[in-house]
PDB file of N, CA and C in Angstrom:
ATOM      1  N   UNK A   1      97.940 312.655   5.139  1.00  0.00           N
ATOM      2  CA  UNK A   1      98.545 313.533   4.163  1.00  0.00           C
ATOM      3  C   UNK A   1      99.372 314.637   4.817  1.00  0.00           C
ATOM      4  N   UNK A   2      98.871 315.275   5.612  1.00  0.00           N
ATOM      5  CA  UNK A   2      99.422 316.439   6.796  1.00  0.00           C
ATOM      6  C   UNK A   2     100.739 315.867   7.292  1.00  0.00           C
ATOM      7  N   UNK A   3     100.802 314.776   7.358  1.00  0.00           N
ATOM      8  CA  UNK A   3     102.403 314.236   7.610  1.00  0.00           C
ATOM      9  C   UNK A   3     103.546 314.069   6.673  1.00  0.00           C
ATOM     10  N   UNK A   4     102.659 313.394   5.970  1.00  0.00           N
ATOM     11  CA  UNK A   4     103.550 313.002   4.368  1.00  0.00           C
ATOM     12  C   UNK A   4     104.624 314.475   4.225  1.00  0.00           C
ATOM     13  N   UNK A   5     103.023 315.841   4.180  1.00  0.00           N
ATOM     14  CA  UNK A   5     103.722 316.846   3.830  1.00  0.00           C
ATOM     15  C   UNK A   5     104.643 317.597   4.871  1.00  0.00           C
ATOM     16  N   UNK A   6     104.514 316.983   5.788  1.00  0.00           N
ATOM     17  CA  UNK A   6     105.843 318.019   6.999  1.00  0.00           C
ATOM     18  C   UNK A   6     106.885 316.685   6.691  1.00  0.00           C
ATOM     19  N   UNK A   7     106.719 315.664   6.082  1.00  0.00           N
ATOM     20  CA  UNK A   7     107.973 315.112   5.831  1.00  0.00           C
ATOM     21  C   UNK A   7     108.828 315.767   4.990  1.00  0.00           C
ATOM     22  N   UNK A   8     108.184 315.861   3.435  1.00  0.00           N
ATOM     23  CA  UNK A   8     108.463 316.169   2.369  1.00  0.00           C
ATOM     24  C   UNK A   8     109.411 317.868   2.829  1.00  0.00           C
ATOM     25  N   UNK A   9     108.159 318.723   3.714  1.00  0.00           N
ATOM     26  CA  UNK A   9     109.103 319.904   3.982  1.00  0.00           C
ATOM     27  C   UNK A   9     110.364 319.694   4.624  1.00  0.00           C
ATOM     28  N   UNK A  10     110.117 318.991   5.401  1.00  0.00           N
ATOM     29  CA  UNK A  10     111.747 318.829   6.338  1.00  0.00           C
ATOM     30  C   UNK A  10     112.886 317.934   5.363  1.00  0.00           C
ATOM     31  N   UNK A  11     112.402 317.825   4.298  1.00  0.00           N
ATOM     32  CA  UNK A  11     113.446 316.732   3.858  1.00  0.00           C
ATOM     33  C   UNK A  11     113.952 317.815   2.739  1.00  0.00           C
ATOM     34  N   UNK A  12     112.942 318.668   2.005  1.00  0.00           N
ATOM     35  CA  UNK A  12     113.838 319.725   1.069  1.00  0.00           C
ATOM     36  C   UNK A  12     114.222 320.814   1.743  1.00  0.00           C
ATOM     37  N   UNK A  13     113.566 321.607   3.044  1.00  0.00           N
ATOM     38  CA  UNK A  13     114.355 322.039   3.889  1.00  0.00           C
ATOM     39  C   UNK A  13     115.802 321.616   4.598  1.00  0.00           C
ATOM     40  N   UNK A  14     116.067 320.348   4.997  1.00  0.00           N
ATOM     41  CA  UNK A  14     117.555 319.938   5.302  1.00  0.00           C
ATOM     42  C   UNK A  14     117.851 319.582   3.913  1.00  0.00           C
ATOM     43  N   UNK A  15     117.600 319.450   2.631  1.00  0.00           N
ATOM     44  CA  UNK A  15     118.288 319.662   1.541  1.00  0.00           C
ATOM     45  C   UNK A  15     118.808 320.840   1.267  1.00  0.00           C
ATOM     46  N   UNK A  16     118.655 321.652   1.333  1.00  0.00           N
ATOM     47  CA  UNK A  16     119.006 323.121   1.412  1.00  0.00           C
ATOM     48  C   UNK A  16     120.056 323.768   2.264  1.00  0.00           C
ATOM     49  N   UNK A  17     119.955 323.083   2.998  1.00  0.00           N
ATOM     50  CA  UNK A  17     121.434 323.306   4.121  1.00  0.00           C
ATOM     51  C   UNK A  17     122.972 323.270   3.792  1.00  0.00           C
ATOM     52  N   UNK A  18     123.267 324.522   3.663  1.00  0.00           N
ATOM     53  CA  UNK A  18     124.732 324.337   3.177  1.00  0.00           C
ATOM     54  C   UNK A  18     125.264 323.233   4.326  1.00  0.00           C
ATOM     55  N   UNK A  19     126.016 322.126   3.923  1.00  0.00           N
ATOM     56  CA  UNK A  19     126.880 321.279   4.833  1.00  0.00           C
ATOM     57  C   UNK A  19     128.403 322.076   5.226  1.00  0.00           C
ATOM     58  N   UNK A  20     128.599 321.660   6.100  1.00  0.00           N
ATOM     59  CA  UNK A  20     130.227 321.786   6.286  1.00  0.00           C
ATOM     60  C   UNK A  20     131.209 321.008   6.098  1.00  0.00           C
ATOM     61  N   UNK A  21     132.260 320.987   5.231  1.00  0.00           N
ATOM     62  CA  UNK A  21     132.765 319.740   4.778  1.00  0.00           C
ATOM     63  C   UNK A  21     133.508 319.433   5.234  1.00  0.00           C
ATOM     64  N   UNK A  22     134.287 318.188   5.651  1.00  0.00           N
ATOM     65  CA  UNK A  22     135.246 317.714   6.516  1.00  0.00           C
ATOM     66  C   UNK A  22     136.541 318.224   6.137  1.00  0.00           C
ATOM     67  N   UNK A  23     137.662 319.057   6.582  1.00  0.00           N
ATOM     68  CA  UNK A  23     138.991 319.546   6.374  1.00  0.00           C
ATOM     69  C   UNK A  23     139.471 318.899   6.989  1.00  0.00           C
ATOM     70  N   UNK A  24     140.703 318.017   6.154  1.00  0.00           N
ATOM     71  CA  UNK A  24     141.926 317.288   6.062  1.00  0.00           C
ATOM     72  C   UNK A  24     143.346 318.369   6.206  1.00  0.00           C
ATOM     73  N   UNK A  25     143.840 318.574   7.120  1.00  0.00           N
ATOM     74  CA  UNK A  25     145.106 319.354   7.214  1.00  0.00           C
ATOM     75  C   UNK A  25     146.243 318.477   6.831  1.00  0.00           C
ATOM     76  N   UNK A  26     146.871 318.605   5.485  1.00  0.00           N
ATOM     77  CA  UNK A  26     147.624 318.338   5.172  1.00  0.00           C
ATOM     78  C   UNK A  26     149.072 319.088   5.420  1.00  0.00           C
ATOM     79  N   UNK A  27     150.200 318.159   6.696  1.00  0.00           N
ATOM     80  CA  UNK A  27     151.270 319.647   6.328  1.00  0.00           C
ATOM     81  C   UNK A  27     152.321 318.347   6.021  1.00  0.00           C
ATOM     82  N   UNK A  28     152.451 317.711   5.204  1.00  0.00           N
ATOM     83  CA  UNK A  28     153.651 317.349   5.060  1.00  0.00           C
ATOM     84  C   UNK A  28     154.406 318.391   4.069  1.00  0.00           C
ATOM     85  N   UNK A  29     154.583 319.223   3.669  1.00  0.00           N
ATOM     86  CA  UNK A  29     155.110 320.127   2.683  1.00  0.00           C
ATOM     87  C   UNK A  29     155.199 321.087   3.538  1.00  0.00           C
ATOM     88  N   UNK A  30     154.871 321.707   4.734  1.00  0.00           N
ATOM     89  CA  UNK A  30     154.456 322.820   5.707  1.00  0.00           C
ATOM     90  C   UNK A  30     156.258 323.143   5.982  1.00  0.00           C
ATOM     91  N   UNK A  31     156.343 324.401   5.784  1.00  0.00           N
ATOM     92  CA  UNK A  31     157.698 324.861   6.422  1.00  0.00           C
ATOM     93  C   UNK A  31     157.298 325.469   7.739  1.00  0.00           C
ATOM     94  N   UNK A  32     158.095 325.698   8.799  1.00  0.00           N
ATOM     95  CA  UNK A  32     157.793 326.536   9.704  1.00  0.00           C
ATOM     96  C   UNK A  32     158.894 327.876   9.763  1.00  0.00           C
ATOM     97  N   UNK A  33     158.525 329.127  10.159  1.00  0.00           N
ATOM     98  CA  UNK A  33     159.769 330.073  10.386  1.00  0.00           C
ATOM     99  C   UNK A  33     159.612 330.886  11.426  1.00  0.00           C
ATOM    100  N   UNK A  34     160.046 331.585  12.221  1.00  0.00           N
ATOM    101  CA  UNK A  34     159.826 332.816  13.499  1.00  0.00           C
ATOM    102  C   UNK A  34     159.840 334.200  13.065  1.00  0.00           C
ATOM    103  N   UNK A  35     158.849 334.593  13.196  1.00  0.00           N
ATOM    104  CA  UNK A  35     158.895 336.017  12.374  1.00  0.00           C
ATOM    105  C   UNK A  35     158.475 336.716  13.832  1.00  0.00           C
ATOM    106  N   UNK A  36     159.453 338.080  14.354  1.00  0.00           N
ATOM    107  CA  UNK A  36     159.005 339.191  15.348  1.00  0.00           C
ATOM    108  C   UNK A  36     158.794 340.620  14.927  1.00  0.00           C
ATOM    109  N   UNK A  37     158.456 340.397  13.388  1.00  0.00           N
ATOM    110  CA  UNK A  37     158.015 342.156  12.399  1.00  0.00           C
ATOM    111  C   UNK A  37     156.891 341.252  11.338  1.00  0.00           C
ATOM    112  N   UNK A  38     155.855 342.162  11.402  1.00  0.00           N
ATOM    113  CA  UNK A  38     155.037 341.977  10.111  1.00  0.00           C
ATOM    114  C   UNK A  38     154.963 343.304   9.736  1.00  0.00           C
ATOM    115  N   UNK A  39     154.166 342.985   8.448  1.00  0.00           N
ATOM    116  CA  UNK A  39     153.944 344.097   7.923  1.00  0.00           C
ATOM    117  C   UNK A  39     152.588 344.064   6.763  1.00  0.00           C
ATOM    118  N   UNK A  40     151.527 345.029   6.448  1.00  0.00           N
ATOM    119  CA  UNK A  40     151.013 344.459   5.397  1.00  0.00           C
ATOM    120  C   UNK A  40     150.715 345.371   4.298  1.00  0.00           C
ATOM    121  N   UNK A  41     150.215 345.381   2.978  1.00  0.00           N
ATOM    122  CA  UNK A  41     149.971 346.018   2.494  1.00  0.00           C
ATOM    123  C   UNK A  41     148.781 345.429   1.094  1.00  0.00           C
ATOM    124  N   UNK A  42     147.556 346.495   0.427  1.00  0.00           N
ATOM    125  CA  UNK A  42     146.561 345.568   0.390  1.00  0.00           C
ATOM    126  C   UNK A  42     146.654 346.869  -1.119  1.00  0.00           C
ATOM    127  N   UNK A  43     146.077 345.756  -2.405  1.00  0.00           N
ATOM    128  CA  UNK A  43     145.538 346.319  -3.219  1.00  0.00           C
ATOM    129  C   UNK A  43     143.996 346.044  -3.527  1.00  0.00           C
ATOM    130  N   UNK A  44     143.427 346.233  -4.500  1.00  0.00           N
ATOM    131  CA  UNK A  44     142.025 345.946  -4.808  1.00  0.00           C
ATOM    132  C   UNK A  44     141.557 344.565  -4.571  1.00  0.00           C
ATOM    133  N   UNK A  45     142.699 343.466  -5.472  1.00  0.00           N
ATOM    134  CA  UNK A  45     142.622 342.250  -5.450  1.00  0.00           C
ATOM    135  C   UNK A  45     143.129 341.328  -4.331  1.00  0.00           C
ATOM    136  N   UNK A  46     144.238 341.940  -3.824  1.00  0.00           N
ATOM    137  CA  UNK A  46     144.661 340.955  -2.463  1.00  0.00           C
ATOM    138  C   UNK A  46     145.481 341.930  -1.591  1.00  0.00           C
ATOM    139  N   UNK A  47     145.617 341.153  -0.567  1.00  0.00           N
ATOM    140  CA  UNK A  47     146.486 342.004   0.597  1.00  0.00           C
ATOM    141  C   UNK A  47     147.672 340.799   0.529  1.00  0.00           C
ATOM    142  N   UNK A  48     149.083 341.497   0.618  1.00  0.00           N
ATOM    143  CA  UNK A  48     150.315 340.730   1.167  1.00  0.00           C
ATOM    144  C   UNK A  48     150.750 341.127   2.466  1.00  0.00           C
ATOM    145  N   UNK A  49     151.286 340.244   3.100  1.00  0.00           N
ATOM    146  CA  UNK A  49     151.751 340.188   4.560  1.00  0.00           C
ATOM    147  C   UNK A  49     153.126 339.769   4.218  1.00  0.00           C
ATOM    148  N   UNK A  50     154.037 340.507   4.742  1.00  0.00           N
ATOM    149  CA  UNK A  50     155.784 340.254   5.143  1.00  0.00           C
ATOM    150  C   UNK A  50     156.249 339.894   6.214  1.00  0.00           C
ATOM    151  N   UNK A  51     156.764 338.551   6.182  1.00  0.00           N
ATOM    152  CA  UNK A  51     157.120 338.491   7.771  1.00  0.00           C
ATOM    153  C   UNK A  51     158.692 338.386   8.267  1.00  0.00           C
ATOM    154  N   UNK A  52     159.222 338.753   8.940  1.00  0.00           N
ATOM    155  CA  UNK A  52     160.752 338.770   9.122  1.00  0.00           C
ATOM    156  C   UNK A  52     161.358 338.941  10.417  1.00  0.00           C
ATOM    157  N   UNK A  53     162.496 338.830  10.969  1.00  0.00           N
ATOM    158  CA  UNK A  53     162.673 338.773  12.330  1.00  0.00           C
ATOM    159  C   UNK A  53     163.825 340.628  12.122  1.00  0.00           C
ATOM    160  N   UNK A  54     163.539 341.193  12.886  1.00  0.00           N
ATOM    161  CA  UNK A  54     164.375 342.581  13.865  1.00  0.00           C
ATOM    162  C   UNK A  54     165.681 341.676  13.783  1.00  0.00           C
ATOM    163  N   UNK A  55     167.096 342.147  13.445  1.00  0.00           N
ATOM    164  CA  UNK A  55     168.301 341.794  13.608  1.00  0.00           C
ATOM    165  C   UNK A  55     169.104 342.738  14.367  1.00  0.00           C
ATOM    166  N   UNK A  56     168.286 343.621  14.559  1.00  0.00           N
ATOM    167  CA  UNK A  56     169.052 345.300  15.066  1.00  0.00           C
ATOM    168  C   UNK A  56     168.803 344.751  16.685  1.00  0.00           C
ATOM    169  N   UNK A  57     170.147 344.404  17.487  1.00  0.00           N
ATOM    170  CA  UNK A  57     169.506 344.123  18.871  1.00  0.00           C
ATOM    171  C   UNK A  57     170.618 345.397  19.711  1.00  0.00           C
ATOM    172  N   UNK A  58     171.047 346.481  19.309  1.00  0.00           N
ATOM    173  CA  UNK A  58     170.976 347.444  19.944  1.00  0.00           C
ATOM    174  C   UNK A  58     169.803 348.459  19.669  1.00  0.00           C
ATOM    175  N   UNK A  59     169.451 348.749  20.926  1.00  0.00           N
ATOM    176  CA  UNK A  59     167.691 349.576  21.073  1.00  0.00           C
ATOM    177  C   UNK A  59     168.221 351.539  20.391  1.00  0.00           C
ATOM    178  N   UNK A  60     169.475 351.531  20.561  1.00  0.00           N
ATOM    179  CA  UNK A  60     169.799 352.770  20.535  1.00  0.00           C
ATOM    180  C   UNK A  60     170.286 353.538  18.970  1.00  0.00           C
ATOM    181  N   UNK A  61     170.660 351.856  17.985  1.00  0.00           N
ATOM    182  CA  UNK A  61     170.885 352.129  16.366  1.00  0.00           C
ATOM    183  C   UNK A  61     169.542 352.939  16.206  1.00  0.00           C
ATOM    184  N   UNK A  62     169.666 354.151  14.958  1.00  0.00           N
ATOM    185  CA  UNK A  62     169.216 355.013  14.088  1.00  0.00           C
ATOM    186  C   UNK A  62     168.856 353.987  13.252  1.00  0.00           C
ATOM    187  N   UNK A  63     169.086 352.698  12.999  1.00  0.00           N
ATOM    188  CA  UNK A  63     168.411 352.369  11.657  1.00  0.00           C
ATOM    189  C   UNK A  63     168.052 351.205  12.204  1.00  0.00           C
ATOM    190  N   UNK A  64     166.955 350.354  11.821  1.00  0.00           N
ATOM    191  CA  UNK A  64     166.867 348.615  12.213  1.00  0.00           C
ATOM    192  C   UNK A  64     166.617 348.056  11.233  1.00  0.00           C
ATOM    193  N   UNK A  65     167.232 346.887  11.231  1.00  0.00           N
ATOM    194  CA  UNK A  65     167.432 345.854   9.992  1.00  0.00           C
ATOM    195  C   UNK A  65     166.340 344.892  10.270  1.00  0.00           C
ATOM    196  N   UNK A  66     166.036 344.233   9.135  1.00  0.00           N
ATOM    197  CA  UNK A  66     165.086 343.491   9.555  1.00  0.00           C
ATOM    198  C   UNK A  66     164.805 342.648   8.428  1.00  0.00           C
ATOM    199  N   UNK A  67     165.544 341.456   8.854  1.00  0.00           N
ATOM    200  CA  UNK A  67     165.400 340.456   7.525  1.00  0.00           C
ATOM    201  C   UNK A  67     164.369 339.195   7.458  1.00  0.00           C
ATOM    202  N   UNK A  68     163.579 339.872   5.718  1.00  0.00           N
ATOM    203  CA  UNK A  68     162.424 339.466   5.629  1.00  0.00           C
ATOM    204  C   UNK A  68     162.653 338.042   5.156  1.00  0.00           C
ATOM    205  N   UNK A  69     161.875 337.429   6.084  1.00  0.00           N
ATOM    206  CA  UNK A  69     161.987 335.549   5.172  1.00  0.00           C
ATOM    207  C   UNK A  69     160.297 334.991   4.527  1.00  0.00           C
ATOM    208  N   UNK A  70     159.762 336.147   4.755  1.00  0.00           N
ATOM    209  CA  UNK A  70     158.033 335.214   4.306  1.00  0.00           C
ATOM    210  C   UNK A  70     157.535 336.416   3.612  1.00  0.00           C
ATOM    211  N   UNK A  71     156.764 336.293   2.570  1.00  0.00           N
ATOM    212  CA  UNK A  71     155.160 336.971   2.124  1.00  0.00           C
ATOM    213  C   UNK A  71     154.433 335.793   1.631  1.00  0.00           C
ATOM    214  N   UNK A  72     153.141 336.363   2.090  1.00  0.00           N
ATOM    215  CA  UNK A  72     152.017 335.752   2.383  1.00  0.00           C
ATOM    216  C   UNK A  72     150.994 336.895   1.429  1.00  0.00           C
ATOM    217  N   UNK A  73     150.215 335.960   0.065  1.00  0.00           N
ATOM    218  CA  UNK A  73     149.475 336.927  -0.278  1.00  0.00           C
ATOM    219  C   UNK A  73     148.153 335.989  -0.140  1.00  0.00           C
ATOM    220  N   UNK A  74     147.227 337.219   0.198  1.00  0.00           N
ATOM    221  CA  UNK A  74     145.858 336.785   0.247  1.00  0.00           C
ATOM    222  C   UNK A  74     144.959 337.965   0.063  1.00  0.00           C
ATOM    223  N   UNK A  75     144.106 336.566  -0.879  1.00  0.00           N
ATOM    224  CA  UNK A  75     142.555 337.806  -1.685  1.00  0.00           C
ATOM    225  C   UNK A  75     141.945 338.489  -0.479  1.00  0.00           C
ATOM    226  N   UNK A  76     141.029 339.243  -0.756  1.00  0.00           N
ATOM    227  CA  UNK A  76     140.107 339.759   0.279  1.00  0.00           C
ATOM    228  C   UNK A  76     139.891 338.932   1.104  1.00  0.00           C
ATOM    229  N   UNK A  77     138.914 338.356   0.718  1.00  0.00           N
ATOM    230  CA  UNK A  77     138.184 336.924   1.480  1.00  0.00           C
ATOM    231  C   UNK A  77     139.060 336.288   2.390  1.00  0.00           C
ATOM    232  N   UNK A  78     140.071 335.706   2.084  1.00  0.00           N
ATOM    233  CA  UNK A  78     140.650 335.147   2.828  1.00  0.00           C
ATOM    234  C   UNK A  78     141.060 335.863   4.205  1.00  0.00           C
ATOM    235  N   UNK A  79     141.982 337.189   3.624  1.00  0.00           N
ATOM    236  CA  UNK A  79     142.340 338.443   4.527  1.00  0.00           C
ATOM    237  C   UNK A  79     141.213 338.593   5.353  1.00  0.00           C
ATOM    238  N   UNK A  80     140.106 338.813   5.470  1.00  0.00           N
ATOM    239  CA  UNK A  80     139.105 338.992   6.448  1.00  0.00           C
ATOM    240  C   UNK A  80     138.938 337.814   7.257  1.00  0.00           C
ATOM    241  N   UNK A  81     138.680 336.461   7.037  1.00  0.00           N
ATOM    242  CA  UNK A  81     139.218 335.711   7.758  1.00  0.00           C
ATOM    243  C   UNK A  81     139.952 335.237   8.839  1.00  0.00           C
ATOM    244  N   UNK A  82     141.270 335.739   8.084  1.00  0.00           N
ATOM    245  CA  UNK A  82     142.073 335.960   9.018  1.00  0.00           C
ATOM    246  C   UNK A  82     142.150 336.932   9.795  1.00  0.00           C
ATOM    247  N   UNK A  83     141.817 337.850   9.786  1.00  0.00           N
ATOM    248  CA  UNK A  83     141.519 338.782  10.482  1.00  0.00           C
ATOM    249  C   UNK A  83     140.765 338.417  11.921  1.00  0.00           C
ATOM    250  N   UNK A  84     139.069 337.663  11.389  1.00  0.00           N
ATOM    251  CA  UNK A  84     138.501 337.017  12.035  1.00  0.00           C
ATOM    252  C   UNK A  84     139.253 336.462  13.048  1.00  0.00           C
ATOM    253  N   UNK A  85     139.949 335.068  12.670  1.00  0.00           N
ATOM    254  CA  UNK A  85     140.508 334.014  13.220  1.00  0.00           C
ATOM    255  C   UNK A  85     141.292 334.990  13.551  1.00  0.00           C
ATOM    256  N   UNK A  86     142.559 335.557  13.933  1.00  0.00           N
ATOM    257  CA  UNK A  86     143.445 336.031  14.726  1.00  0.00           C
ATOM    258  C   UNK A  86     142.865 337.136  15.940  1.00  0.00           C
ATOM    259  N   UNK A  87     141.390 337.433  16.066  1.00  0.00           N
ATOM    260  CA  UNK A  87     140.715 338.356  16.448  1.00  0.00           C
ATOM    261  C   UNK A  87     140.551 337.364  17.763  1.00  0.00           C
ATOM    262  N   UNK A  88     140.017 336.637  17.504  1.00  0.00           N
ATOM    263  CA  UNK A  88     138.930 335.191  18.366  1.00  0.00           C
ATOM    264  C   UNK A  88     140.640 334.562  19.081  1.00  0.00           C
ATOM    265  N   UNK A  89     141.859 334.476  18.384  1.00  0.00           N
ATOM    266  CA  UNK A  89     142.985 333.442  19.034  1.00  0.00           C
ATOM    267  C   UNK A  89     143.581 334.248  20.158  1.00  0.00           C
ATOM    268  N   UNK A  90     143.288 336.029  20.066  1.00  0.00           N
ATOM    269  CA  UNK A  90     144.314 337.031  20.719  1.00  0.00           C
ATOM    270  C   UNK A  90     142.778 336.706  21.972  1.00  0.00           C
ATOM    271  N   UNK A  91     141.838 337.398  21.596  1.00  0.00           N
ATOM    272  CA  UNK A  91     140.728 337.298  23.034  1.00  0.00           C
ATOM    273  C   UNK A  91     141.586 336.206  23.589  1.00  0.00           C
ATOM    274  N   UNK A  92     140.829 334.997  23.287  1.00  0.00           N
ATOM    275  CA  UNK A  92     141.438 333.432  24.163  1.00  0.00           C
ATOM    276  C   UNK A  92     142.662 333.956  24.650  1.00  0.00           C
ATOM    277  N   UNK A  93     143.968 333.886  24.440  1.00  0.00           N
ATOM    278  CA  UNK A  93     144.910 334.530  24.856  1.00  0.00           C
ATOM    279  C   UNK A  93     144.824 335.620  25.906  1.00  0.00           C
ATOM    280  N   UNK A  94     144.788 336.496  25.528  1.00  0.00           N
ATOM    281  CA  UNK A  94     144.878 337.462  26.599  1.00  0.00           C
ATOM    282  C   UNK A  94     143.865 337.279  27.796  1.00  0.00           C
ATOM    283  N   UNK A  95     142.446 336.357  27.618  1.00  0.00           N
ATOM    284  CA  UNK A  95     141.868 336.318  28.346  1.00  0.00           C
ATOM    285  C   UNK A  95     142.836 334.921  29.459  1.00  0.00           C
ATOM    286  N   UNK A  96     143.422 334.270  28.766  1.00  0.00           N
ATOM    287  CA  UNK A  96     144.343 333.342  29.701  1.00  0.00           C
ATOM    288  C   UNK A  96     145.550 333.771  30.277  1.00  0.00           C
ATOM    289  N   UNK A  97     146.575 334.739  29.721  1.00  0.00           N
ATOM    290  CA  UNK A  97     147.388 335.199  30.226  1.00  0.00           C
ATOM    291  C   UNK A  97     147.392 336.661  30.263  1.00  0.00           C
ATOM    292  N   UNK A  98     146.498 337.447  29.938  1.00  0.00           N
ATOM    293  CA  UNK A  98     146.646 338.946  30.504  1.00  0.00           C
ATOM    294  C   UNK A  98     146.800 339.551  29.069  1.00  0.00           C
ATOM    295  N   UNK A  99     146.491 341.013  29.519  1.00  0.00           N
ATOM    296  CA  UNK A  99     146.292 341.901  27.790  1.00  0.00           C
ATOM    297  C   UNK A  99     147.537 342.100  27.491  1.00  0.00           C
ATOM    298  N   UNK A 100     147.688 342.246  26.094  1.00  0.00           N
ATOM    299  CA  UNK A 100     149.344 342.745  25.524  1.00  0.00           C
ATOM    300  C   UNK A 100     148.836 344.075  25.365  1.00  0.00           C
ATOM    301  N   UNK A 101     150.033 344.654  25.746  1.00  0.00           N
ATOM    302  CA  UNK A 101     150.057 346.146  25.211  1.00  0.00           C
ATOM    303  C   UNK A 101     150.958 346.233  24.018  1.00  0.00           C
ATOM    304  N   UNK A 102     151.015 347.057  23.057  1.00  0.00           N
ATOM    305  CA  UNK A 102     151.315 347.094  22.044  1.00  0.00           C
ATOM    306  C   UNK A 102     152.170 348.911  21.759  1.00  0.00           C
ATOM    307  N   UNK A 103     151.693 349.588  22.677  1.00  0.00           N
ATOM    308  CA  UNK A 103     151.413 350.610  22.165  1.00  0.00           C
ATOM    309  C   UNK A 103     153.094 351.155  22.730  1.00  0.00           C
ATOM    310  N   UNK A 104     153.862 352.071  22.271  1.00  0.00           N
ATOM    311  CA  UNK A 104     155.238 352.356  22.935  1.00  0.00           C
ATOM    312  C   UNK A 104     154.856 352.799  24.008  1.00  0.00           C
ATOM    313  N   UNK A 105     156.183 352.485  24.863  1.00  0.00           N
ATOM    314  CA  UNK A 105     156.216 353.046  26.292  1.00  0.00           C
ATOM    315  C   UNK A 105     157.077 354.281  26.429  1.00  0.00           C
ATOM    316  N   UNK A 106     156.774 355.781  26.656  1.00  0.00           N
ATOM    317  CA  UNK A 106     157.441 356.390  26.839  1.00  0.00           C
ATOM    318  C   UNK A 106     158.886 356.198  28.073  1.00  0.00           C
ATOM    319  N   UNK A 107     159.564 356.387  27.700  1.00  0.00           N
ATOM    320  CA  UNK A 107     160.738 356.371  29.147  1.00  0.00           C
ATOM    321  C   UNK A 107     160.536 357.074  30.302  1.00  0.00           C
ATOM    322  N   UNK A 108     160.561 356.607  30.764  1.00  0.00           N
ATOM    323  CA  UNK A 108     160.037 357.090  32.772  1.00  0.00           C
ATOM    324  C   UNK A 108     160.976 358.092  32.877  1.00  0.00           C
ATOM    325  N   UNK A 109     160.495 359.263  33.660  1.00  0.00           N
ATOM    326  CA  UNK A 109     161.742 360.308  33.874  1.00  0.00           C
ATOM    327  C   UNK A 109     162.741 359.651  35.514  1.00  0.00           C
ATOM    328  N   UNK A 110     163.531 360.647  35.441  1.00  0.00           N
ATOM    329  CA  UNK A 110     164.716 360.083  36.514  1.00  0.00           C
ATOM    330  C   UNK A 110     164.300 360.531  37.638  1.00  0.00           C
ATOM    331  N   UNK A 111     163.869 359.813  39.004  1.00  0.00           N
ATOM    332  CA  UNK A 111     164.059 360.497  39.821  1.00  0.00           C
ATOM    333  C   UNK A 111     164.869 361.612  40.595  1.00  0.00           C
ATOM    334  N   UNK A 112     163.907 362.846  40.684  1.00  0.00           N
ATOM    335  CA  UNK A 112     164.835 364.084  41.304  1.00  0.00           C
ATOM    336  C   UNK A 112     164.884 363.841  42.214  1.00  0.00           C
ATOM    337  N   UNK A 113     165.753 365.129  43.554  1.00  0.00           N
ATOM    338  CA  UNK A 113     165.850 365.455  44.544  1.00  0.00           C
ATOM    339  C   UNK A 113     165.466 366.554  44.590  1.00  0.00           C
ATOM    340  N   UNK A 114     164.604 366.324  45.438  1.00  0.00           N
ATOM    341  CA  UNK A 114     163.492 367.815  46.245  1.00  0.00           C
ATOM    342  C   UNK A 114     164.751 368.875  46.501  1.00  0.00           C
ATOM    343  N   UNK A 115     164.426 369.731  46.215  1.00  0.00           N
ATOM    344  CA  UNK A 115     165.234 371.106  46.521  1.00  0.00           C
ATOM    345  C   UNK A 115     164.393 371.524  48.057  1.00  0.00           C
ATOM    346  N   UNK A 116     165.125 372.377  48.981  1.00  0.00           N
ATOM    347  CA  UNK A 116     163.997 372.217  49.649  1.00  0.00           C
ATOM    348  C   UNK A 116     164.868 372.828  51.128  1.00  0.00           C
TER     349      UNK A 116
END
């Protein structure tokens, strides 16, 4: 009987197991585009992401253009996710080719000549 019943447990115990279900990536419909600006912005119900490429390729224009070709909206849930997943792809990354810095670089001053 003592067996029967560690059967019975292990069998409604692995009934209980959320499964993971097999994902089929479908991209025949998939566009691809190059985006070097995001941007995001999030209300209660979802966050949107803008994506678009910098057209301004003088560093010294007062204004930069920047033409948007994507938004991307996503609920919470998803948004955290991704978050996740882009968290875990940058480690791997940088741990293979070195950290990105992100942050501006001030301009180096000019070398003087010692008075002297």
């Amino acid at each position: 009987m003592a067996t029967s019943d560690a059967q019975s447990f292990d069998q409604a115990k692995s009934e209980k197991r959320p499964t993971t279900p097999k994902v089929s990536w479908d991209d025949s419909q998939m566009a691809s585009s190059y985006a070097n600006v995001v941007n995001a912005v999030s209300s209660r119900e979802e966050f949107t992401l803008f994506f678009g490429t910098n057209q301004t390729w003088n560093a010294s224009d007062k204004e930069l253009v920047v033409h948007l070709t994507n938004r991307i909206m996503l609920n919470p849930h998803a948004a955290k996710r991704l978050l996740t997943l882009l968290a875990a792809v940058m480690k791997e990354h940088e741990r293979r080719y070195g950290e990105i810095n992100i942050e501006p670089t001030a301009a180096k001053p000019a070398a003087t000549a010692m008075n002297g």
